[in-house]
PDB file of N, CA and C in Angstrom:
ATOM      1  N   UNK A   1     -20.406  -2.163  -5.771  1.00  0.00           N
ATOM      2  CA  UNK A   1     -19.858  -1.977  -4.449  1.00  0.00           C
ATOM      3  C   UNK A   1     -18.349  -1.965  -4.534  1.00  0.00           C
ATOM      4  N   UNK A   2     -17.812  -1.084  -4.102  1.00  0.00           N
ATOM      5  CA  UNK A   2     -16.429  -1.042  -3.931  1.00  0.00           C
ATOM      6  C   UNK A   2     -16.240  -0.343  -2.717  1.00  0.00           C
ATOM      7  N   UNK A   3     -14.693  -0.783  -1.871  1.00  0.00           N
ATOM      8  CA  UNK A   3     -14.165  -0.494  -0.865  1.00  0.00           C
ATOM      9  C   UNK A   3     -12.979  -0.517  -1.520  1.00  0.00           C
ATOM     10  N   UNK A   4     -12.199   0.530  -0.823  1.00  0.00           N
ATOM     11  CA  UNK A   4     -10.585   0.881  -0.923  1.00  0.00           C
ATOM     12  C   UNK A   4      -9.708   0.857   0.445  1.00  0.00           C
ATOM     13  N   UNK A   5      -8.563   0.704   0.457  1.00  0.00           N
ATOM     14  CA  UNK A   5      -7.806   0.480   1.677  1.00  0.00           C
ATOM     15  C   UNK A   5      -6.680   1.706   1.412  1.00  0.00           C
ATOM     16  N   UNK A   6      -6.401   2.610   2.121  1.00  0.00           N
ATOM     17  CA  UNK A   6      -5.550   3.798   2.155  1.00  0.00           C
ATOM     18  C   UNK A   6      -4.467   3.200   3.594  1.00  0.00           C
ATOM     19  N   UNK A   7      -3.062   3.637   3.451  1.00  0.00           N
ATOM     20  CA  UNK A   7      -2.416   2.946   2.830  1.00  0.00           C
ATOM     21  C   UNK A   7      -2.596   1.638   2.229  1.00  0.00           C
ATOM     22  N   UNK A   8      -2.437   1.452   0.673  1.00  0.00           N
ATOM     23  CA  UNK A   8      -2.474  -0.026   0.283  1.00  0.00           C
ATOM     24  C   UNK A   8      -1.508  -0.801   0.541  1.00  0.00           C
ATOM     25  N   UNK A   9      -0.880  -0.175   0.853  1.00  0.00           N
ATOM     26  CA  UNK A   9       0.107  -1.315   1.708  1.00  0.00           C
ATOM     27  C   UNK A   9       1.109  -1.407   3.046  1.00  0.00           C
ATOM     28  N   UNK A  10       1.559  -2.065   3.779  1.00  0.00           N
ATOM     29  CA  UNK A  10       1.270  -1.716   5.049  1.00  0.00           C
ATOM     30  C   UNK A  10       3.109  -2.247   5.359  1.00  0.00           C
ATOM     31  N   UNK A  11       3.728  -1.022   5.984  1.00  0.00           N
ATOM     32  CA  UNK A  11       5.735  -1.817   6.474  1.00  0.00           C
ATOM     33  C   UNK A  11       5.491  -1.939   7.584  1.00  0.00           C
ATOM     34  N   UNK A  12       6.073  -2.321   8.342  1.00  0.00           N
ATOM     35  CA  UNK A  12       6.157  -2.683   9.896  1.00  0.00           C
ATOM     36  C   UNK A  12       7.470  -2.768  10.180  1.00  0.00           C
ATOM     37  N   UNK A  13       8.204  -2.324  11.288  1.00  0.00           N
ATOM     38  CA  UNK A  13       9.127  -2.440  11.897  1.00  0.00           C
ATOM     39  C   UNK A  13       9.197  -4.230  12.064  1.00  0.00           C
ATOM     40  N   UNK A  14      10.274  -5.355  12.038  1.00  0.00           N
ATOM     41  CA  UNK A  14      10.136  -6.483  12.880  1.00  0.00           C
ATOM     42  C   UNK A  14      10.084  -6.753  13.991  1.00  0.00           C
ATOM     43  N   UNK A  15      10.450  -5.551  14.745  1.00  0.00           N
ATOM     44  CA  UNK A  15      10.767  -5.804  15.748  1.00  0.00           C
ATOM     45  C   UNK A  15       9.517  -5.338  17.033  1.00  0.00           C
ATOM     46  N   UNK A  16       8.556  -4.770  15.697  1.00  0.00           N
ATOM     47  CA  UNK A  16       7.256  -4.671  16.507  1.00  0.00           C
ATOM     48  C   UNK A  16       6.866  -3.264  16.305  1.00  0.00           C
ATOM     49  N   UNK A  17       5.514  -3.087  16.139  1.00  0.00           N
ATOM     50  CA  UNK A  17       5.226  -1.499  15.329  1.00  0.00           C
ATOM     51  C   UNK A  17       3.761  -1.610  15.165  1.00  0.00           C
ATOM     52  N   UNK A  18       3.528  -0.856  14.361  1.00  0.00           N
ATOM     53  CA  UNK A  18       1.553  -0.029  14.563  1.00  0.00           C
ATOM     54  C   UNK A  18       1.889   0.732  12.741  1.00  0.00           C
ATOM     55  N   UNK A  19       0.406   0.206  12.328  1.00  0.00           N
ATOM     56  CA  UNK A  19       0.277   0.740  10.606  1.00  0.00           C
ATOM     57  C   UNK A  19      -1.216   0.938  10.518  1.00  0.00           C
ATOM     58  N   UNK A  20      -1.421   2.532  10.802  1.00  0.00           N
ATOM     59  CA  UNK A  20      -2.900   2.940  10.567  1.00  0.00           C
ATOM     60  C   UNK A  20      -3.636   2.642   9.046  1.00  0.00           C
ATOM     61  N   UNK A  21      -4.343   1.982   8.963  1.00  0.00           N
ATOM     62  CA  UNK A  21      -4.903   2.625   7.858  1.00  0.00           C
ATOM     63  C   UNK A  21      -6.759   3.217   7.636  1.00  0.00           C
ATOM     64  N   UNK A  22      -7.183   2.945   6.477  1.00  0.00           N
ATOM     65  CA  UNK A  22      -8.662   3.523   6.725  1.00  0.00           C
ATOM     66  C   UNK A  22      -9.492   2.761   5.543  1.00  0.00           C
ATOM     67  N   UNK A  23     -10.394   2.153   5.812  1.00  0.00           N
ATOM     68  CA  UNK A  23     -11.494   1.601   4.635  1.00  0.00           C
ATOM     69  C   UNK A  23     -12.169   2.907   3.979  1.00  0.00           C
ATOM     70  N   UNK A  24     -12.433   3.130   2.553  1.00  0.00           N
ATOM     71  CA  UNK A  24     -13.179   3.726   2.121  1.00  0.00           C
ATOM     72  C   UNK A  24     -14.335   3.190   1.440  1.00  0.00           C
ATOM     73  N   UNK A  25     -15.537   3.465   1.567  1.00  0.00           N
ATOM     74  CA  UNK A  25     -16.696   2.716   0.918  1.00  0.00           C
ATOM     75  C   UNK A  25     -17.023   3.964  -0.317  1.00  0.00           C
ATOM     76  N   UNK A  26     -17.023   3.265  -1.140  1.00  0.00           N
ATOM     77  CA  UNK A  26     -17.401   4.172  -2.492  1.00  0.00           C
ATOM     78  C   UNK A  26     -18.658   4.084  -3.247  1.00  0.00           C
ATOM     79  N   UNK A  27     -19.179   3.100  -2.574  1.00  0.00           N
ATOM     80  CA  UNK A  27     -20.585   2.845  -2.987  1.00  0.00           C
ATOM     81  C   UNK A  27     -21.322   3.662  -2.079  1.00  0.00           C
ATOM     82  N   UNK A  28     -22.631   3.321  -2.810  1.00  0.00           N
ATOM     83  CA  UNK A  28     -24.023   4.051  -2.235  1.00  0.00           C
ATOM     84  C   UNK A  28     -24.559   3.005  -0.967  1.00  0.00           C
ATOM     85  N   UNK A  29     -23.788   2.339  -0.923  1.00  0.00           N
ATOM     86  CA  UNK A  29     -24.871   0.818  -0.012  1.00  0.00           C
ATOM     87  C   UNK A  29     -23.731   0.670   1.330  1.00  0.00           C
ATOM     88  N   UNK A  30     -24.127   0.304   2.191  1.00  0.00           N
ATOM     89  CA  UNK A  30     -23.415   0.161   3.741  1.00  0.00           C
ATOM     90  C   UNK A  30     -22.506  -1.119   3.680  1.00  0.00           C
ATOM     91  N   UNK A  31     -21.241  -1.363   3.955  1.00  0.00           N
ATOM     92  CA  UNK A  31     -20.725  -2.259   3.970  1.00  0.00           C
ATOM     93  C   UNK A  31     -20.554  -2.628   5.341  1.00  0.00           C
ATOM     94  N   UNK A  32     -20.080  -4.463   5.617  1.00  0.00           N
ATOM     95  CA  UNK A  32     -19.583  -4.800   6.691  1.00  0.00           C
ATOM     96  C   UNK A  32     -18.805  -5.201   5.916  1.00  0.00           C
ATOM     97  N   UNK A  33     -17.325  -5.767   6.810  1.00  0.00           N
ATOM     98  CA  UNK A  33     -16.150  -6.455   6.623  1.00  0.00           C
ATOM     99  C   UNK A  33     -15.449  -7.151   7.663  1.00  0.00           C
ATOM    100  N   UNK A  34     -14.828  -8.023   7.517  1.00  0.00           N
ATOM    101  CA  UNK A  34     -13.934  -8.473   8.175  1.00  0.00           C
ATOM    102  C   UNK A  34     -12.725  -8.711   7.472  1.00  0.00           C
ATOM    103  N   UNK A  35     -11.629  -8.795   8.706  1.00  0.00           N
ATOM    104  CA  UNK A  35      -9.952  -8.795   8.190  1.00  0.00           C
ATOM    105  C   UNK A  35      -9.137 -10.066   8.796  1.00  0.00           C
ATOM    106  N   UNK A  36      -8.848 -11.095   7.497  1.00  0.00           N
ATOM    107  CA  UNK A  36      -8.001 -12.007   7.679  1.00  0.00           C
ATOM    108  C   UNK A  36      -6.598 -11.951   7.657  1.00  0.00           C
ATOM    109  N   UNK A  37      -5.866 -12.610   8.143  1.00  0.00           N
ATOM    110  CA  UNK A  37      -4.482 -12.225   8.490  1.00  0.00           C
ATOM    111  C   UNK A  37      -3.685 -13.888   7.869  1.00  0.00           C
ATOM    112  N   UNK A  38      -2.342 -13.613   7.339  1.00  0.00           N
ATOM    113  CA  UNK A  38      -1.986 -14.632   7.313  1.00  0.00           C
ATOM    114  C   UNK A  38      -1.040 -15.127   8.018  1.00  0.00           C
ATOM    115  N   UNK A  39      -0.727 -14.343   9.073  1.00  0.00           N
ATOM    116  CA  UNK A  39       0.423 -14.585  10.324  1.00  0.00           C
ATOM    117  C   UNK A  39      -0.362 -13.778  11.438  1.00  0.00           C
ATOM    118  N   UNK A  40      -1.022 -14.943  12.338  1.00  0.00           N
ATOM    119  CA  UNK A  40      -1.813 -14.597  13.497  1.00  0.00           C
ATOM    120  C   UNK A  40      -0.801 -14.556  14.861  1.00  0.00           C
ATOM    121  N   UNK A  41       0.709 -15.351  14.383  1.00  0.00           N
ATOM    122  CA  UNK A  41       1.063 -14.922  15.401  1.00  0.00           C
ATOM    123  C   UNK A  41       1.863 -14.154  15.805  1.00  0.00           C
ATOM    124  N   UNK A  42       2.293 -12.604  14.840  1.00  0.00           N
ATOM    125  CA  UNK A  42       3.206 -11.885  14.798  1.00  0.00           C
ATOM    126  C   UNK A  42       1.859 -10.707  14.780  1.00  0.00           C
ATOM    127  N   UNK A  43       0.579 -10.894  14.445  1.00  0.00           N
ATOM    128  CA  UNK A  43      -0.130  -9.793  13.879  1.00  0.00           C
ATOM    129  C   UNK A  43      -1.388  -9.300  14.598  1.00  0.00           C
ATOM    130  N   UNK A  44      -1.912  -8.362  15.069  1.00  0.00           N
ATOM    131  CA  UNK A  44      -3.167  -8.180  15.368  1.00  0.00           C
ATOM    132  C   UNK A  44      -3.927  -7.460  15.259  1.00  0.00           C
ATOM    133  N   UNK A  45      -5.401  -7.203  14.304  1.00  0.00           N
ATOM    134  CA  UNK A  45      -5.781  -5.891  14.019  1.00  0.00           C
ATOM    135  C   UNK A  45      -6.937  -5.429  14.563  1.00  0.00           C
ATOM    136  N   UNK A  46      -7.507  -4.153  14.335  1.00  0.00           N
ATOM    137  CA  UNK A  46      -8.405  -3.807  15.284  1.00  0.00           C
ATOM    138  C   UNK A  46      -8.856  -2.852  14.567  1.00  0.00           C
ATOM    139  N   UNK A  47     -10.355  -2.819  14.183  1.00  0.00           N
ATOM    140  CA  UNK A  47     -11.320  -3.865  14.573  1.00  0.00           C
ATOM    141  C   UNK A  47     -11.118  -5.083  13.579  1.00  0.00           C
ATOM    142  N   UNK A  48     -11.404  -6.233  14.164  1.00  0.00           N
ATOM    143  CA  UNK A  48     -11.914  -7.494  13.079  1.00  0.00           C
ATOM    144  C   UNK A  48     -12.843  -7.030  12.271  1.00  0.00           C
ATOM    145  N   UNK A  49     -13.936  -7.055  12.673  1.00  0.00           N
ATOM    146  CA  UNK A  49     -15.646  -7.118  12.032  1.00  0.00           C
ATOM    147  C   UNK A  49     -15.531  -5.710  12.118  1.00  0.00           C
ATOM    148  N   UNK A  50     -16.195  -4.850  11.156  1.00  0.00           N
ATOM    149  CA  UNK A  50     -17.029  -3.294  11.117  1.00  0.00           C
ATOM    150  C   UNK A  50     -17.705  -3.208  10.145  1.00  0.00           C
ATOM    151  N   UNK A  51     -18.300  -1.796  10.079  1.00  0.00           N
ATOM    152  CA  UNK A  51     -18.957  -1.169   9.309  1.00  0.00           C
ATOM    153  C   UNK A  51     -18.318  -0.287   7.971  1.00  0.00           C
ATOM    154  N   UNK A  52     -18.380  -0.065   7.552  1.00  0.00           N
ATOM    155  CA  UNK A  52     -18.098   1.409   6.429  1.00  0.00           C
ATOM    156  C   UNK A  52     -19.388   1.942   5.639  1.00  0.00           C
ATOM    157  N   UNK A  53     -19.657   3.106   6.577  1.00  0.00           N
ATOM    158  CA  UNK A  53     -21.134   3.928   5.827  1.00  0.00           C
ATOM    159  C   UNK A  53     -20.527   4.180   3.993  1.00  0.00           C
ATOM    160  N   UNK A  54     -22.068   4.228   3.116  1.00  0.00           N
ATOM    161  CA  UNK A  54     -21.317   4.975   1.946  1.00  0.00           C
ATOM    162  C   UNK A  54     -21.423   6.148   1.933  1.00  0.00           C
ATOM    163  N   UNK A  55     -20.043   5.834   0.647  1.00  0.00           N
ATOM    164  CA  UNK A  55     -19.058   7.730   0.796  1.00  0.00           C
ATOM    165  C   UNK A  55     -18.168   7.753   1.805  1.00  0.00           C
ATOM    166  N   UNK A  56     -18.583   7.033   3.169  1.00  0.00           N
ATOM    167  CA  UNK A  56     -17.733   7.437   4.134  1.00  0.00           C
ATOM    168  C   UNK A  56     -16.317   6.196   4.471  1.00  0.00           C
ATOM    169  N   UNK A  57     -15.590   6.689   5.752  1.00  0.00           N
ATOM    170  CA  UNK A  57     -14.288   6.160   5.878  1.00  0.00           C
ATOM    171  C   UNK A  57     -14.205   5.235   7.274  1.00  0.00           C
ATOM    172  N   UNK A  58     -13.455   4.303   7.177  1.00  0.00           N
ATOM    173  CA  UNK A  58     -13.025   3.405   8.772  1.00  0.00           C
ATOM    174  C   UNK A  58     -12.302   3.495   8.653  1.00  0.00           C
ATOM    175  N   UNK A  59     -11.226   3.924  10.354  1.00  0.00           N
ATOM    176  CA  UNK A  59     -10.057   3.800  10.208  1.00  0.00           C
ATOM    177  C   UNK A  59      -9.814   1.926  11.257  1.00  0.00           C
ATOM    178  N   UNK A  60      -8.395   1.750  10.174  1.00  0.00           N
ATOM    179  CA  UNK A  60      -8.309   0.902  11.278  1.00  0.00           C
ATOM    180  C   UNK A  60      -7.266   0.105  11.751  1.00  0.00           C
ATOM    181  N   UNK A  61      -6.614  -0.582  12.670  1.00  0.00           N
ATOM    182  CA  UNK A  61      -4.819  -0.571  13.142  1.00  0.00           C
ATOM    183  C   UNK A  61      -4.398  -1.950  12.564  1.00  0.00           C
ATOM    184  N   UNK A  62      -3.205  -1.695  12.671  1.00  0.00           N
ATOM    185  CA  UNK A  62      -2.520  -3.440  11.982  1.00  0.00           C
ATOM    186  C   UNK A  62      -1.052  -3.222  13.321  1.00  0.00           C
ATOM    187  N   UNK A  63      -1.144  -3.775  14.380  1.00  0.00           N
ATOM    188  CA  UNK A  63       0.184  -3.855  15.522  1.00  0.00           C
ATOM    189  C   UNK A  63       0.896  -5.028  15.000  1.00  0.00           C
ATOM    190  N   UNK A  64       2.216  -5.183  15.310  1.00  0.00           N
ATOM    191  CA  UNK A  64       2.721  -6.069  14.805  1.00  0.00           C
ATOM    192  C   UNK A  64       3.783  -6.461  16.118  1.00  0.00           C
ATOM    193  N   UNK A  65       4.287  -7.994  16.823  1.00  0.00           N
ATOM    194  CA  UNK A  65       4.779  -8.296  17.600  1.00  0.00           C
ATOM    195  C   UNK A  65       6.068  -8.630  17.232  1.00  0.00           C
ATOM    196  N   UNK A  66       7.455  -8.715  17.835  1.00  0.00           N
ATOM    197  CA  UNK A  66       8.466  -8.330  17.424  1.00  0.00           C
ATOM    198  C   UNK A  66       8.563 -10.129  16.951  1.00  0.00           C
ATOM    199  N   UNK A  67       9.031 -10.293  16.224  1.00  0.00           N
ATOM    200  CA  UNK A  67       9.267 -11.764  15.436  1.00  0.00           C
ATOM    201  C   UNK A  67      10.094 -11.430  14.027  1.00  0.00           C
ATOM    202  N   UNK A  68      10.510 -12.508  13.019  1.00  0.00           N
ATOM    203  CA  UNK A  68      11.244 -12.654  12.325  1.00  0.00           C
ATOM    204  C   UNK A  68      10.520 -11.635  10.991  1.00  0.00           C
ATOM    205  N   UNK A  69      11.804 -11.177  10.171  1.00  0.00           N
ATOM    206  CA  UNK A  69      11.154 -10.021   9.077  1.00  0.00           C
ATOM    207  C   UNK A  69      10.632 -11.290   7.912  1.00  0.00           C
ATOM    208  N   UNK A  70       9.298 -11.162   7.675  1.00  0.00           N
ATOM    209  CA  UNK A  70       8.879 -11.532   6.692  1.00  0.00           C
ATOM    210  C   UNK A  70       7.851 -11.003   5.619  1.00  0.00           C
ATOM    211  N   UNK A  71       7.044 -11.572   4.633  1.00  0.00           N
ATOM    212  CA  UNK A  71       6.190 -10.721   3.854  1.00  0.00           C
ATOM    213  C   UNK A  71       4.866 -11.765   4.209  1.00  0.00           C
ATOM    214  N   UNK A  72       3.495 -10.864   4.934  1.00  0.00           N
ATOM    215  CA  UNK A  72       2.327 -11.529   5.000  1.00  0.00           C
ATOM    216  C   UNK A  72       1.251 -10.777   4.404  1.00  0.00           C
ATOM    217  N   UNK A  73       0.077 -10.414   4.453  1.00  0.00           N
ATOM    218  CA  UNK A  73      -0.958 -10.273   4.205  1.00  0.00           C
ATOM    219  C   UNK A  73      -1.921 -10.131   4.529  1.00  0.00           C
ATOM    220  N   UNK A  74      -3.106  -9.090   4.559  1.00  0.00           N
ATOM    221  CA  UNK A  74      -4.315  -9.539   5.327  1.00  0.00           C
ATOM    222  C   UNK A  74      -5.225  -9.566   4.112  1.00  0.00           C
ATOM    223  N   UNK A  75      -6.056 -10.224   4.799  1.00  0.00           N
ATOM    224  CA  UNK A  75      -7.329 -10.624   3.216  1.00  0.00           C
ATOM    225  C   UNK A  75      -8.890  -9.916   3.872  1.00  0.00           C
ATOM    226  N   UNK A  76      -9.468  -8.549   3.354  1.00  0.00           N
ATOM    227  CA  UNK A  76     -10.262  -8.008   3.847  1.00  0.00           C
ATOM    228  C   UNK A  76     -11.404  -8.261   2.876  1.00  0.00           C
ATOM    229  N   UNK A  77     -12.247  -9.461   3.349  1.00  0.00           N
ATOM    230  CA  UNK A  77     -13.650  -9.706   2.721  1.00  0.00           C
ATOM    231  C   UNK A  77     -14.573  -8.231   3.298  1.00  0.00           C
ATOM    232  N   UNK A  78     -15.487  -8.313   2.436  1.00  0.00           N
ATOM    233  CA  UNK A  78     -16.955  -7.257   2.541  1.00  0.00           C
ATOM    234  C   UNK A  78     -18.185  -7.933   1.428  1.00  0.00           C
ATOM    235  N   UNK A  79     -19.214  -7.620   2.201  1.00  0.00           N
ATOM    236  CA  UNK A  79     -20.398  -7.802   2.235  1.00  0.00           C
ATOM    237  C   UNK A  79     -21.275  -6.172   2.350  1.00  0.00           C
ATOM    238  N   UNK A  80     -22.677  -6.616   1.646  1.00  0.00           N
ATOM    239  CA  UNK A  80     -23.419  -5.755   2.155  1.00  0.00           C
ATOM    240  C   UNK A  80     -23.949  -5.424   3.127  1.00  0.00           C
ATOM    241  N   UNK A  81     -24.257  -4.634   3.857  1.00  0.00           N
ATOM    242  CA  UNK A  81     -25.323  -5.089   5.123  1.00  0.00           C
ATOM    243  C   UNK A  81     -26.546  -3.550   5.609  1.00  0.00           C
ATOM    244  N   UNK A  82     -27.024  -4.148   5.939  1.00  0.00           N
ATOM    245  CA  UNK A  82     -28.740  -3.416   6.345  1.00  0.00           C
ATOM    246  C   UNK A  82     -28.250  -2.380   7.360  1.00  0.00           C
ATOM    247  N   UNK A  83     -29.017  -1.082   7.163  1.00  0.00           N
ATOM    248  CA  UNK A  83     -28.885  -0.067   8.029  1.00  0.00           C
ATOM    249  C   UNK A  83     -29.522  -0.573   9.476  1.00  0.00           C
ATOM    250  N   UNK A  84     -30.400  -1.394   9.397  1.00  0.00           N
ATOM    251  CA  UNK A  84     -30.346  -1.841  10.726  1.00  0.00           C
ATOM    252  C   UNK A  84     -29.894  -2.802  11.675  1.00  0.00           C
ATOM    253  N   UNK A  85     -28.440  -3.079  11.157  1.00  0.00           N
ATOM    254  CA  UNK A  85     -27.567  -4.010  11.755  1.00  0.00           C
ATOM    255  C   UNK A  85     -26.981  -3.057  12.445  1.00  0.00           C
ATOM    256  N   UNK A  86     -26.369  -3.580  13.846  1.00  0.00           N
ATOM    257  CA  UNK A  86     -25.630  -3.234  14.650  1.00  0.00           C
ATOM    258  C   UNK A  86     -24.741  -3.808  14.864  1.00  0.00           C
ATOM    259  N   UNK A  87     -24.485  -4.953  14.776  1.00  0.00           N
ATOM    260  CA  UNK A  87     -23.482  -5.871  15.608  1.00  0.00           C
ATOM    261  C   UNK A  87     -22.448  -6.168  14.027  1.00  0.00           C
ATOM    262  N   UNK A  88     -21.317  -5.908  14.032  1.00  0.00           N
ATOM    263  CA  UNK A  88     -20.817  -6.267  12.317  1.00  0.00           C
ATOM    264  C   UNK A  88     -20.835  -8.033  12.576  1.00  0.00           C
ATOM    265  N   UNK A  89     -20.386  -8.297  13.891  1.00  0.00           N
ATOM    266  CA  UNK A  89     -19.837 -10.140  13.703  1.00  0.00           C
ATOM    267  C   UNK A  89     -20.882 -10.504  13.196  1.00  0.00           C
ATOM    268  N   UNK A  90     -22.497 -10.598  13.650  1.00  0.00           N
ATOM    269  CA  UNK A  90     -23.104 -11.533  13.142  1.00  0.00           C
ATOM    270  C   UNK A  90     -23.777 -10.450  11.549  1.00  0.00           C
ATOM    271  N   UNK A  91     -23.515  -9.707  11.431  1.00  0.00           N
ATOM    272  CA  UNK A  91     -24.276  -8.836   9.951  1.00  0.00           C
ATOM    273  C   UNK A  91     -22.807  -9.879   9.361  1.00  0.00           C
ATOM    274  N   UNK A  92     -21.944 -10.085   9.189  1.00  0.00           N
ATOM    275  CA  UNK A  92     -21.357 -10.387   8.318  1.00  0.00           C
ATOM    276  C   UNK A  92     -21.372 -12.105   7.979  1.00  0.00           C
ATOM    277  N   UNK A  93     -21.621 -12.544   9.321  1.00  0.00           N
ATOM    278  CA  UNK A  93     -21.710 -13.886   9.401  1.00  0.00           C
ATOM    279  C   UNK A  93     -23.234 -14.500   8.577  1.00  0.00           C
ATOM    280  N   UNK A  94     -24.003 -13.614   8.120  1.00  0.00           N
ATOM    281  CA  UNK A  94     -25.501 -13.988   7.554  1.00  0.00           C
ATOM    282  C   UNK A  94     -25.454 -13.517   6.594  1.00  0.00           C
ATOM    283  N   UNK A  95     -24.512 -13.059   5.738  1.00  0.00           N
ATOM    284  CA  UNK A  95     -24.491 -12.284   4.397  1.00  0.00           C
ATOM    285  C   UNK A  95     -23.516 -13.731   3.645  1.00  0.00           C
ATOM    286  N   UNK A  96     -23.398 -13.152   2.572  1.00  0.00           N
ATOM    287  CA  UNK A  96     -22.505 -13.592   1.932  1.00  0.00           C
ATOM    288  C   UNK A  96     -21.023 -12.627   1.338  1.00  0.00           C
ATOM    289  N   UNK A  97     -19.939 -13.369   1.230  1.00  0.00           N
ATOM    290  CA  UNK A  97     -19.085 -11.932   0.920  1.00  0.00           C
ATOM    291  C   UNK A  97     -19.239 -11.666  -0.539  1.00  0.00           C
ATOM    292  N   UNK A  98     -19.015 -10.289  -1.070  1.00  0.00           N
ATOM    293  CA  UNK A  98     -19.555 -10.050  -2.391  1.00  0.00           C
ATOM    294  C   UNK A  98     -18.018  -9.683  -2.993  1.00  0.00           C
ATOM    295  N   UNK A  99     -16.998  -9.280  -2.068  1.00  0.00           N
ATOM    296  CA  UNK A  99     -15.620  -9.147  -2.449  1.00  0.00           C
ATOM    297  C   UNK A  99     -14.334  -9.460  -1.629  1.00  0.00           C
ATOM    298  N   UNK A 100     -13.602  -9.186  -2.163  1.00  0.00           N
ATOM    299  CA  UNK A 100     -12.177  -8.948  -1.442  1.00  0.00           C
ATOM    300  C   UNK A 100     -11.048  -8.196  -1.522  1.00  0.00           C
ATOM    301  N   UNK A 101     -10.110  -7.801  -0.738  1.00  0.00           N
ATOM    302  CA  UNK A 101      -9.173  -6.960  -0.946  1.00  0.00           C
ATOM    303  C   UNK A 101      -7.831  -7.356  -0.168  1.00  0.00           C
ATOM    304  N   UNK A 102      -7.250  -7.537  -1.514  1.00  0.00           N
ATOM    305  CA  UNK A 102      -5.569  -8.312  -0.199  1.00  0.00           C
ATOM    306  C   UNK A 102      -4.933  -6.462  -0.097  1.00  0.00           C
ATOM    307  N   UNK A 103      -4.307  -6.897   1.246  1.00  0.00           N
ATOM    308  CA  UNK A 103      -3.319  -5.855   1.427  1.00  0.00           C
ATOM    309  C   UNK A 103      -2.063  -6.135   2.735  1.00  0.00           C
ATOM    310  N   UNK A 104      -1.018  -6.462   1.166  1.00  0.00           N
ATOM    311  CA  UNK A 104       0.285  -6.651   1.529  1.00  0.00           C
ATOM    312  C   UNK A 104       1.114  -5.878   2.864  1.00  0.00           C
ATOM    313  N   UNK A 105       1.830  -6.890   3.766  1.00  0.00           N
ATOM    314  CA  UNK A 105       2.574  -6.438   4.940  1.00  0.00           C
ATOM    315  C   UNK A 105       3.879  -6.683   4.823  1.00  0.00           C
ATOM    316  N   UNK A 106       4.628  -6.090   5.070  1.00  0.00           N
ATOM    317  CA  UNK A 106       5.941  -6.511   5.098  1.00  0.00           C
ATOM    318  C   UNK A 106       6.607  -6.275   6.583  1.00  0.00           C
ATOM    319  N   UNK A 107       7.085  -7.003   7.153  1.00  0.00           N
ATOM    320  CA  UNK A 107       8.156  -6.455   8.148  1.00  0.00           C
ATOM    321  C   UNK A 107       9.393  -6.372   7.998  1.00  0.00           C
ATOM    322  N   UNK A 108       9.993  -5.551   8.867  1.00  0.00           N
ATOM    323  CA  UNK A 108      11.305  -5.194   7.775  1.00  0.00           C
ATOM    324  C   UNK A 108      12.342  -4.759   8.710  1.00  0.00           C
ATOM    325  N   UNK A 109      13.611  -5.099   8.805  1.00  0.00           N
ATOM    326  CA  UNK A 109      14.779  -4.458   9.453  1.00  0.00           C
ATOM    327  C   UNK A 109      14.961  -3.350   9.921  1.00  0.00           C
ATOM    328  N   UNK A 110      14.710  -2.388  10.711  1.00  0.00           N
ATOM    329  CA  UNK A 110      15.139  -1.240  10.928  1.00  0.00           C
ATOM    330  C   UNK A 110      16.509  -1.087  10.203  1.00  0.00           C
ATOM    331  N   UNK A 111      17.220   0.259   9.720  1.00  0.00           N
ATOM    332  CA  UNK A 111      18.289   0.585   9.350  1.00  0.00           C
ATOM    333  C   UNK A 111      18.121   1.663  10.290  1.00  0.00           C
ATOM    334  N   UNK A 112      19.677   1.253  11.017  1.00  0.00           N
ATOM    335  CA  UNK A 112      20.052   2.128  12.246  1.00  0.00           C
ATOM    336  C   UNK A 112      21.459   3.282  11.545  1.00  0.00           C
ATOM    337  N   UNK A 113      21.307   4.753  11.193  1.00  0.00           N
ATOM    338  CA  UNK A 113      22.227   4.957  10.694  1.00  0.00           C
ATOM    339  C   UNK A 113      22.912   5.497  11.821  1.00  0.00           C
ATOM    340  N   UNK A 114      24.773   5.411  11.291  1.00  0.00           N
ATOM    341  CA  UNK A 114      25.504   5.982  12.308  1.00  0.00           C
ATOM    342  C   UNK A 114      25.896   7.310  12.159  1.00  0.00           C
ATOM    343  N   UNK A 115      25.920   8.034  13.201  1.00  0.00           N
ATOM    344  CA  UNK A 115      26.522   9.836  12.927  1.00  0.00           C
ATOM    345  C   UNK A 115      27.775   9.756  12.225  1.00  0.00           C
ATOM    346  N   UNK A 116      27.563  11.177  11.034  1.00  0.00           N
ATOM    347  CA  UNK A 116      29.183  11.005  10.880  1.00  0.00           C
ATOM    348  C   UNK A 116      30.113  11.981  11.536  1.00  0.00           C
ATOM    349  N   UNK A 117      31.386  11.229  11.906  1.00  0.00           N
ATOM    350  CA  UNK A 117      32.340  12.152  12.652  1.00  0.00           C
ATOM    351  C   UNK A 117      32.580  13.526  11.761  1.00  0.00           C
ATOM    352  N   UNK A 118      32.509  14.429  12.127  1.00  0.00           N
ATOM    353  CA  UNK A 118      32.880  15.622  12.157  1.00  0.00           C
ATOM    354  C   UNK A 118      34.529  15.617  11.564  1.00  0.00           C
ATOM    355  N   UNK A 119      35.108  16.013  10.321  1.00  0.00           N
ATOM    356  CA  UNK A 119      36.571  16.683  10.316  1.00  0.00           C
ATOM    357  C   UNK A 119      37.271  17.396  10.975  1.00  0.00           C
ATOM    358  N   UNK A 120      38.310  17.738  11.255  1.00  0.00           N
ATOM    359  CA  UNK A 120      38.792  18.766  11.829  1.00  0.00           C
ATOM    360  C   UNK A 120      39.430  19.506  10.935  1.00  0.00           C
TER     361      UNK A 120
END
C-alpha cells in the first residue's frame, strides 16, 4: 500500500493563505486517511477523514490563519478500508493505521518588491 502527497510540500503566506494539494493511492486496495496537524491554531484542513480509490486521486486544502512565520507539519496516517465503508471517521477509527506520511509547512514572509524608478 502506498499513498503519495502532490505537492510534497506545502508554503503559506503568514499572513494567511490556501495550499491545494492531492492524495494519490498507488495501490490496488482502497485507502482511508486522516490528517494531523501540528499547529491547530494557525491551520485548518479539509477534509480530515477520506477516502482515496486505487490508482485514483483526493484532492485536498491546507488554509492557513494569519499568525507568526513558522515551520509545522501535518502527519497523514492511512489505513485500509472496505469498499463498503462510507463514512471515512469511523472506517478509520476501526482499522488500524498501516502508514504514514509527514508533509512539511512552512509559513513565510511575503517579499513585497518595490517598482523601479524609471531614468530619464
Amino acid at each position: 500500500m502506498a499513498l503519495n502527497i502532490e505537492p510534497a510540500v506545502a508554503m503559506v503566506p503568514a499572513s494567511g493563505g490556501v495550499s491545494n494539494h492531492a492524495f494519490t493511492n498507488l495501490g490496488e486496495q482502497r485507502l482511508v486517511f486522516k490528517v494531523k496537524s501540528t499547529n491547530n491554531v494557525n491551520y485548518r484542513v479539509k477534509p480530515v477523514y477520506g477516502f482515496v480509490e486505487p490508482q485514483a486521486s483526493t484532492e485536498f486544502e491546507i488554509k492557513r490563519t494569519d499568525g507568526p512565520p513558522k515551520k509545522d507539519k501535518f502527519v497523514v496516517q492511512f489505513a485500509a478500508a472496505s469498499p463498503e465503508e462510507n463514512d471515512p471517521t469511523n472506517a478509520f477509527k476501526s482499522t488500524y493505521s498501516l502508514g504514514k506520511i509527514n508533509l512539511p509547512v512552512s509559513a513565510v514572509v511575503a517579499v513585497v518588491e518595490q517598482p523601479v524608478a524609471a531614468e530619464e
